[in-house]
Protein backbone atom coordinates (compact mmCIF):
# COMPACT_ATOMS: atom_id res chain seq x y z
CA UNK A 1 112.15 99.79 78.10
CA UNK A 2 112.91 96.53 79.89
CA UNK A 3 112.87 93.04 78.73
CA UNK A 4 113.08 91.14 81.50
CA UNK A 5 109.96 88.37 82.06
CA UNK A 6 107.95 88.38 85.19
CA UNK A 7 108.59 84.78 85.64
CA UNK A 8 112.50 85.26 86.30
CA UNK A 9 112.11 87.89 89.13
CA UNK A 10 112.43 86.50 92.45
CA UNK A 11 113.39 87.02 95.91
CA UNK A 12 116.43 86.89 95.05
CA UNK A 13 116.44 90.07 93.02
CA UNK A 14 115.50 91.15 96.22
CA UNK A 15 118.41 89.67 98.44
CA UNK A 16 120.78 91.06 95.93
CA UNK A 17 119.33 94.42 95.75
CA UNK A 18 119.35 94.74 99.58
CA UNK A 19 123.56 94.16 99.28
CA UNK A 20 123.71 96.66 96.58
CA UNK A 21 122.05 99.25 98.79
CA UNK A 22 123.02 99.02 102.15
CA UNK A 23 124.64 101.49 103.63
CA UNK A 24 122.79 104.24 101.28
CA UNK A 25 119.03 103.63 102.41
CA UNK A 26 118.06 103.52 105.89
CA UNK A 27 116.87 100.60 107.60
CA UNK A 28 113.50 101.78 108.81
CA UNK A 29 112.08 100.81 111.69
CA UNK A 30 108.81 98.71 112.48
CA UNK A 31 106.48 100.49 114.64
CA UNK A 32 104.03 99.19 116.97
CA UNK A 33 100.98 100.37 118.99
CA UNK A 34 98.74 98.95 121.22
CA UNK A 35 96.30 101.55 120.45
CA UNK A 36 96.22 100.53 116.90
CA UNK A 37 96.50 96.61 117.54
CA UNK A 38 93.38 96.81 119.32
CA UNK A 39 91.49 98.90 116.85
CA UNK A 40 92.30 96.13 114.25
CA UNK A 41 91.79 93.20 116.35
CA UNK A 42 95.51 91.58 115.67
CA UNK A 43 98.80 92.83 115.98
CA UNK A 44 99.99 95.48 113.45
CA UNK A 45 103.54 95.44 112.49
CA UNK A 46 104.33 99.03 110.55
CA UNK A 47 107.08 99.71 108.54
CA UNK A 48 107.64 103.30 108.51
CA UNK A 49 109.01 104.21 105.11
CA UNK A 50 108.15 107.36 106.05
CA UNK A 51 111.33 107.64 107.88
CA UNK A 52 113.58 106.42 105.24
CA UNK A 53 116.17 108.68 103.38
CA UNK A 54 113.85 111.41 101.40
CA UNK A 55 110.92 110.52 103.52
CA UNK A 56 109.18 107.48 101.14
CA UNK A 57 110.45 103.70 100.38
CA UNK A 58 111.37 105.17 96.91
CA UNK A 59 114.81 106.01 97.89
CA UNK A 60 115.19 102.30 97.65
CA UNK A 61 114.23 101.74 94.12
CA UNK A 62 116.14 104.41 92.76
CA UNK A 63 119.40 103.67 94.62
CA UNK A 64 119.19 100.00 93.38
CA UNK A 65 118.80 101.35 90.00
CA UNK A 66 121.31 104.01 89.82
CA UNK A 67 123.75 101.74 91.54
CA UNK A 68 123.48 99.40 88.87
CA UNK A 69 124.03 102.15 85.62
CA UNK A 70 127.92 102.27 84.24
CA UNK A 71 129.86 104.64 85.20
CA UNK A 72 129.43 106.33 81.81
CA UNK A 73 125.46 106.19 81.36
CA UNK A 74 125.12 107.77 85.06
CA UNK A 75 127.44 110.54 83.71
CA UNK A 76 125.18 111.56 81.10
CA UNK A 77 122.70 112.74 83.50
CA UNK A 78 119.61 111.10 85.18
CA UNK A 79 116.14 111.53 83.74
CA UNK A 80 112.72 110.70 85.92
CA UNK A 81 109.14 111.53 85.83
CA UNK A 82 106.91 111.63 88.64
CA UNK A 83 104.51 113.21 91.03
CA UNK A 84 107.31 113.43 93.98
CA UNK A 85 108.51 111.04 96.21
CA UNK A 86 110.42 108.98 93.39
CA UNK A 87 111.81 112.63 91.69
CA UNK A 88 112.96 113.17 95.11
CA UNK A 89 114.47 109.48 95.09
CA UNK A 90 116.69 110.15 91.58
CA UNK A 91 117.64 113.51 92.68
CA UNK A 92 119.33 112.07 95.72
CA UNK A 93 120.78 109.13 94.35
CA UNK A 94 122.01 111.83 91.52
CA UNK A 95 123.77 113.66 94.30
CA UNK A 96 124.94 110.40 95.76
CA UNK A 97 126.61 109.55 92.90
CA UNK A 98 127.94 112.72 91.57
CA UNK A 99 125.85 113.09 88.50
CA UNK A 100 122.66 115.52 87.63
CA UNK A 101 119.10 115.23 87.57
CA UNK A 102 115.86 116.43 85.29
CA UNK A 103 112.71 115.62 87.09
CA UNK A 104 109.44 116.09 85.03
CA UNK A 105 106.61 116.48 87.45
CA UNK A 106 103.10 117.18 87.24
CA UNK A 107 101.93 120.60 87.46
CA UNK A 108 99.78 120.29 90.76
CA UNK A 109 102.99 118.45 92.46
CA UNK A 110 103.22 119.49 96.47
CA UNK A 111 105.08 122.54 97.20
CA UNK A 112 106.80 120.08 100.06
CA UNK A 113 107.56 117.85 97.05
CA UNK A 114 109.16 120.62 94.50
CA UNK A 115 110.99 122.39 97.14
CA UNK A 116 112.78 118.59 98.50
CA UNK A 117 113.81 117.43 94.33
CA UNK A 118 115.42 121.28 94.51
CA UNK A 119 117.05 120.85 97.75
CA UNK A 120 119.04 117.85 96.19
CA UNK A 121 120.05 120.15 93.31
CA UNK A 122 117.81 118.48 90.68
CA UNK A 123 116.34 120.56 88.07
CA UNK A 124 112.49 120.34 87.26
CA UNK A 125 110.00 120.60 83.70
CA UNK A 126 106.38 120.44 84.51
CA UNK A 127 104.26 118.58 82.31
CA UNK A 128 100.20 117.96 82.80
CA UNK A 129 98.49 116.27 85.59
CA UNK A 130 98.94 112.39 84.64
CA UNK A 131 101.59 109.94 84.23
CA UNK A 132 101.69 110.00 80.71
CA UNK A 133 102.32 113.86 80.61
CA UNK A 134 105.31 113.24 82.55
CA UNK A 135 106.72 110.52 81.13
CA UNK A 136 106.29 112.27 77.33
CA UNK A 137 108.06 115.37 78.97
CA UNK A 138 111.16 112.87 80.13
CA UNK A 139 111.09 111.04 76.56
CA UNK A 140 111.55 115.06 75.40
CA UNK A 141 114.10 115.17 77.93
CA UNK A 142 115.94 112.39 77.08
CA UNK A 143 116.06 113.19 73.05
CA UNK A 144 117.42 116.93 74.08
CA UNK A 145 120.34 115.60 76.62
CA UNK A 146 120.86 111.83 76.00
CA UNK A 147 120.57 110.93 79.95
CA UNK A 148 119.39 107.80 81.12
CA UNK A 149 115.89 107.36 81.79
CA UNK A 150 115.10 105.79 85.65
CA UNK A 151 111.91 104.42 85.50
CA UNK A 152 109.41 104.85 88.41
CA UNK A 153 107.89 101.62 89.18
CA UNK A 154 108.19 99.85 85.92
CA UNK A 155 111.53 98.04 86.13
CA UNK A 156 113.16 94.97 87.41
CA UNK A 157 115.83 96.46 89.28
CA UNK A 158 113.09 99.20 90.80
CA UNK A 159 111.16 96.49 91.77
CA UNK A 160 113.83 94.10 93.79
CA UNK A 161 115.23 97.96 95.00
CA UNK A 162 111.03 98.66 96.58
CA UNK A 163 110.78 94.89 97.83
CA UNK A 164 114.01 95.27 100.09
CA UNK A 165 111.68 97.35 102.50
CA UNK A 166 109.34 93.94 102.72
CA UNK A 167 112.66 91.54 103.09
CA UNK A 168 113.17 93.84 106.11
CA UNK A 169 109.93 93.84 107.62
CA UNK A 170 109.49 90.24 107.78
CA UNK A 171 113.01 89.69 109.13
CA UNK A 172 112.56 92.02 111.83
CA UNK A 173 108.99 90.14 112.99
CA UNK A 174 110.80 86.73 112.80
CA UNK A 175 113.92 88.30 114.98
CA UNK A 176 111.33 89.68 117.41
CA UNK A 177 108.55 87.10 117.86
CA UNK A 178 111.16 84.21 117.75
CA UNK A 179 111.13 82.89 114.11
CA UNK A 180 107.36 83.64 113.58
CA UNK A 181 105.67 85.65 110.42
CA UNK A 182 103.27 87.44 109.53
CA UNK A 183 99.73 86.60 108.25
CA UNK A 184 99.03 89.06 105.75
CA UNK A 185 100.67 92.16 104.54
CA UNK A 186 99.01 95.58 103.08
CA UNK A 187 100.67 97.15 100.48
CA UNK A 188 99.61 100.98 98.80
CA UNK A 189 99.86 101.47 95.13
CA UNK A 190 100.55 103.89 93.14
CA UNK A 191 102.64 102.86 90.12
CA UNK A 192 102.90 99.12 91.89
CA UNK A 193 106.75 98.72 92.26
CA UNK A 194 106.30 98.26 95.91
CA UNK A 195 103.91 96.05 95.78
CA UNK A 196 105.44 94.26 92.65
CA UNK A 197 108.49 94.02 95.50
CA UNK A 198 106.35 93.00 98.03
CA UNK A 199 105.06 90.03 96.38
CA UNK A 200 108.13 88.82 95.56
CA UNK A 201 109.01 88.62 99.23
CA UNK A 202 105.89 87.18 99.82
CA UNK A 203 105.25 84.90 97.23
CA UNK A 204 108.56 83.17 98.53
CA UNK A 205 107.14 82.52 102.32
CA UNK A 206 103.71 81.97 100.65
CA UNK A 207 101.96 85.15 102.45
CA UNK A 208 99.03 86.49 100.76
CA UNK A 209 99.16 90.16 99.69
CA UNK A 210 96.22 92.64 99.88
CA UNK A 211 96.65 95.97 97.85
CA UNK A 212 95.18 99.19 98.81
CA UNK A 213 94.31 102.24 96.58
CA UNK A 214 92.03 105.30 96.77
CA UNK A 215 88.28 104.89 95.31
CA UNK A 216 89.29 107.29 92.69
CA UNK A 217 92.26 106.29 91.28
CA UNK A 218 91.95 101.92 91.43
CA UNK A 219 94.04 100.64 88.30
CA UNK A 220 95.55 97.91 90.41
CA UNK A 221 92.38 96.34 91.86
CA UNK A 222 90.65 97.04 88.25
CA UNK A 223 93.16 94.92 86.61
CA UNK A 224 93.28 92.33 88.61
CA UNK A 225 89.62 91.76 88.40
CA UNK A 226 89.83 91.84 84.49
CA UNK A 227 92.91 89.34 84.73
CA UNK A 228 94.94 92.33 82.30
CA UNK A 229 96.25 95.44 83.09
CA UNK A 230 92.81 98.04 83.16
CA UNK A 231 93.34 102.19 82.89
CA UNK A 232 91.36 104.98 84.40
CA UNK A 233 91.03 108.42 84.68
CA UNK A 234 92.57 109.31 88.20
CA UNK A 235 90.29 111.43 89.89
CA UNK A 236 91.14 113.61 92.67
CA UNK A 237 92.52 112.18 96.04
CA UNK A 238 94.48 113.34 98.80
CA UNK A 239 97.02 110.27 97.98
CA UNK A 240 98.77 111.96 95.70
CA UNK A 241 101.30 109.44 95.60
CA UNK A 242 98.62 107.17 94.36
CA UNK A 243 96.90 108.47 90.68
CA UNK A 244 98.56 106.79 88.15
CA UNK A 245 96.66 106.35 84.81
CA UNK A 246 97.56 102.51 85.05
CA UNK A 247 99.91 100.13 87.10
CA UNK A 248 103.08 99.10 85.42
CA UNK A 249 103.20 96.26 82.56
CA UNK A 250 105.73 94.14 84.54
CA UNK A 251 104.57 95.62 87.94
CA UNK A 252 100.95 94.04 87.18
CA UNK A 253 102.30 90.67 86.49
CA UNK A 254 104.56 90.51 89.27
CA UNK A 255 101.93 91.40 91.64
CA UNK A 256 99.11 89.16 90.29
CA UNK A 257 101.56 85.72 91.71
CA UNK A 258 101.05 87.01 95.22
CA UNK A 259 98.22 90.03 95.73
CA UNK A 260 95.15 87.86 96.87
CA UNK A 261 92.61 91.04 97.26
CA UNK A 262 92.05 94.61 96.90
CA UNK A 263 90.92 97.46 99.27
CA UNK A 264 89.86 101.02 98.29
CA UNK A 265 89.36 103.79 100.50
CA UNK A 266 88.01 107.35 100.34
CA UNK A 267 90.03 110.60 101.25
CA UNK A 268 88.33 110.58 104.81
CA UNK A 269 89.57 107.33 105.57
CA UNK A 270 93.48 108.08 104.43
CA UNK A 271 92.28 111.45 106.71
CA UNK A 272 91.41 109.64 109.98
CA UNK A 273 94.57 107.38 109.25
CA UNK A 274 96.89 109.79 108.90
CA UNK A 275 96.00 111.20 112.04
CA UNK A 276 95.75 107.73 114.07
CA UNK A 277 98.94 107.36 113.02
CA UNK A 278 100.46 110.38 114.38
CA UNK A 279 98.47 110.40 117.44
CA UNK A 280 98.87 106.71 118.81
CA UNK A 281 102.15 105.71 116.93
CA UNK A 282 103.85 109.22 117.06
CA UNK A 283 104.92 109.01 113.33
CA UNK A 284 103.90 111.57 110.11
CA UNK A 285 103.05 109.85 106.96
CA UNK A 286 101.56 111.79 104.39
CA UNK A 287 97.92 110.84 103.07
CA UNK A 288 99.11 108.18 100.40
CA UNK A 289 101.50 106.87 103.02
CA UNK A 290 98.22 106.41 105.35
CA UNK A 291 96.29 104.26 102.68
CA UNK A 292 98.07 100.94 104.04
CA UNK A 293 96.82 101.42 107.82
CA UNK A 294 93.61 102.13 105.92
CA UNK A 295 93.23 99.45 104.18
CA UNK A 296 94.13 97.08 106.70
CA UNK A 297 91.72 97.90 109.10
CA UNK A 298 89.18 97.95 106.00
CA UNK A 299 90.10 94.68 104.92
CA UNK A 300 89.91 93.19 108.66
CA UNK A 301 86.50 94.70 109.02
CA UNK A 302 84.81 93.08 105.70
CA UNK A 303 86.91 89.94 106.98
CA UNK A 304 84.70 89.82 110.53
CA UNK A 305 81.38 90.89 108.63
CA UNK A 306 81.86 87.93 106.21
CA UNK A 307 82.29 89.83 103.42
CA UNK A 308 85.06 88.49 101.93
CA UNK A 309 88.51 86.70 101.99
CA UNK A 310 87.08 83.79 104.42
CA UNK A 311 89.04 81.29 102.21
CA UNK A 312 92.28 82.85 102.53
CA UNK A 313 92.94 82.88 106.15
CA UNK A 314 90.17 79.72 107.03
CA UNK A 315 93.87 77.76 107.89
CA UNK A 316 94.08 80.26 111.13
CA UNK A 317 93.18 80.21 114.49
CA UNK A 318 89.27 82.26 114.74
CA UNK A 319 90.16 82.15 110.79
CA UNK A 320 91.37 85.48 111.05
CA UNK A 321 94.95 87.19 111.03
CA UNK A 322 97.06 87.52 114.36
CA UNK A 323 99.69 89.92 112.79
CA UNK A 324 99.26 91.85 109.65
CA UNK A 325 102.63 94.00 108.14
CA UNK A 326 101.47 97.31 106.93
CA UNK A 327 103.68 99.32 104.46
CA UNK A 328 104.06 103.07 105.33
CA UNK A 329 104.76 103.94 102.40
CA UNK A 330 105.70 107.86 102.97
CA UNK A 331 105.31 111.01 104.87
CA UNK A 332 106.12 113.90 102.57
CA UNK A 333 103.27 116.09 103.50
CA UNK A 334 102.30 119.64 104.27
CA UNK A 335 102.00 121.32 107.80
CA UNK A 336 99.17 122.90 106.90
CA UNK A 337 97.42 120.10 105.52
CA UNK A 338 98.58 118.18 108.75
CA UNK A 339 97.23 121.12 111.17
CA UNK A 340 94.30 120.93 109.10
CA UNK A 341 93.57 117.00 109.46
CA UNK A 342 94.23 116.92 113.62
CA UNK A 343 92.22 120.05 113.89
CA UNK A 344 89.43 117.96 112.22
CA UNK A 345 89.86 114.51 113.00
CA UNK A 346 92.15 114.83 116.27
CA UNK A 347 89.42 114.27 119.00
CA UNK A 348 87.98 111.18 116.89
CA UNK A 349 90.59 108.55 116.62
């Protein structure tokens, strides 16, 4: 387990990570639609993670952390747990590099998922339904084969590899709007390594952070009310990127400098999201990479009903965002599921 204190991560863990990396992640693009601007009220600037290398911002985190093993640790073999996107990450950056893989994911893991971490050659133990299953079936792993453990979220160089997607997205609104930046930006969680990345972006251009996470499965905005990290029973959700027991130890503390709110949404909302998504800014995301779009136009919403966050943006013009960055954070999902979200939401969006 890592050592490293909250208070020495920075954006430049971030800077650094983005050398490390480049040329093996994509740079995703930033999406707009008019469509979707004027459904929110300001100007949306999307980065589609959904597009990077294994379809999810993970790819970032992993490759950061791989990258940074000896030569001799990677060869022992790399060791993960999770639900998908980051098993998917490891195995790649285990093919990258030459090495192999033993992903321990949870027993009701997407067939879409499974069928990418074999693709990359990576070999796969289920274990339970929660985080802590799988991470007890890597810790077996790990005594049985000696390889090196790659944490999910919970890790300083997972978290500088995640907030390279945020370094990104506010260079590429500066570059296009003339030097300007964002208001705001909306950040899913899971496991919070994104948004642990994310705030250290933002904490450095003092931006306020918002997280979003489904009703059933709200660790993040749990803890953060308590002021300490809070667990919970994940209950079902169609993010299934997005159901971990509790956020990470150095994740949480990370996040806490910059995250100035919380949203939660139900599955109909990632639903309807998923499908604006696809239908006015032509891009897939799966359901947990929807919850970002979602929660942005939640937290706008409250904002204009007065239900919250006045204080935070009182400095603006109408006291209210003009752009706000939303984090796609992935579109591993299945074309039936798709088919059977546009069939039901498709006319209403």
């Amino acid at each position: 387990m890592h050592t490293t204190p909250a208070s020495s991560l920075s954006i430049a863990d971030v800077r650094e990570a983005a050398e490390r990396i480049a040329g093996r992640v994509n740079h995703t693009p930033v999406i707009r639609s008019p469509v979707l601007d004027a459904l929110a009220g300001c100007e949306l600037w999307l980065k589609a993670e959904n597009l990077q290398r294994v379809g999810a911002f993970k790819a970032r985190g992993a490759m950061h952390a791989v990258s940074r093993l000896e030569p001799e640790q990677r060869a022992r073999g790399l060791i993960t747990y999770s639900s998908g996107n980051h098993a998917q990450a490891v195995a790649l950056a285990a093919r990258e590099f030459g090495v192999s893989a033993h992903i321990a994911m949870p027993v009701d893991a997407p067939p879409i998922k499974q069928a990418g971490v074999r693709r990359l050659g990576a070999a796969i133990t289920f274990a339970g339904t929660t985080s802590e299953h799988r991470r007890a079936a890597a810790l077996e792993l790990q005594r049985e084969t000696g390889g090196v453990i790659i944490e999910p979220f919970d890790h300083p160089h997972i978290i500088a590899g995640q907030g390279t997607a945020t370094l990104e997205l506010l260079a590429e609104v500066a570059a296009r709007t003339g030097g300007e930046s964002l208001d705001a930006v909306v950040v899913p969680v899971g496991g919070g390594g994104l948004i642990a990345g994310a705030s250290l972006v933002c904490e450095h251009h003092q931006l306020p952070v918002f997280s979003v996470e489904p009703t059933t499965c709200d660790a993040m905005a749990r803890s953060l009310a308590a002021g300490e990290r809070v667990a919970v029973e994940p209950g079902p959700t169609l993010g299934d990127g997005l159901k971990p027991t509790r956020v990470g130890a150095l994740n949480f503390e990370v996040a806490r400098r910059a995250v100035r709110g919380s949203e939660r949404v139900d599955d109909e909302q990632l639903a309807r999201n998923l499908v604006r998504l696809l239908v006015h800014a032509k891009i897939l995301v799966e359901p947990s990479g929807a919850a970002g779009l979602a929660g942005a136009l939640q937290l706008l919403r409250r904002l204009d009903a007065g239900a919250a966050h006045q204080d935070i943006f009182s400095s603006l013009e109408r006291g209210r965002p003009k752009r706000v960055g939303v984090l796609l954070s992935g579109g591993n999902v299945s074309p039936t599921l798709v088919a059977e979200l546009v069939a039901r939401y498709g006319e209403e969006v």
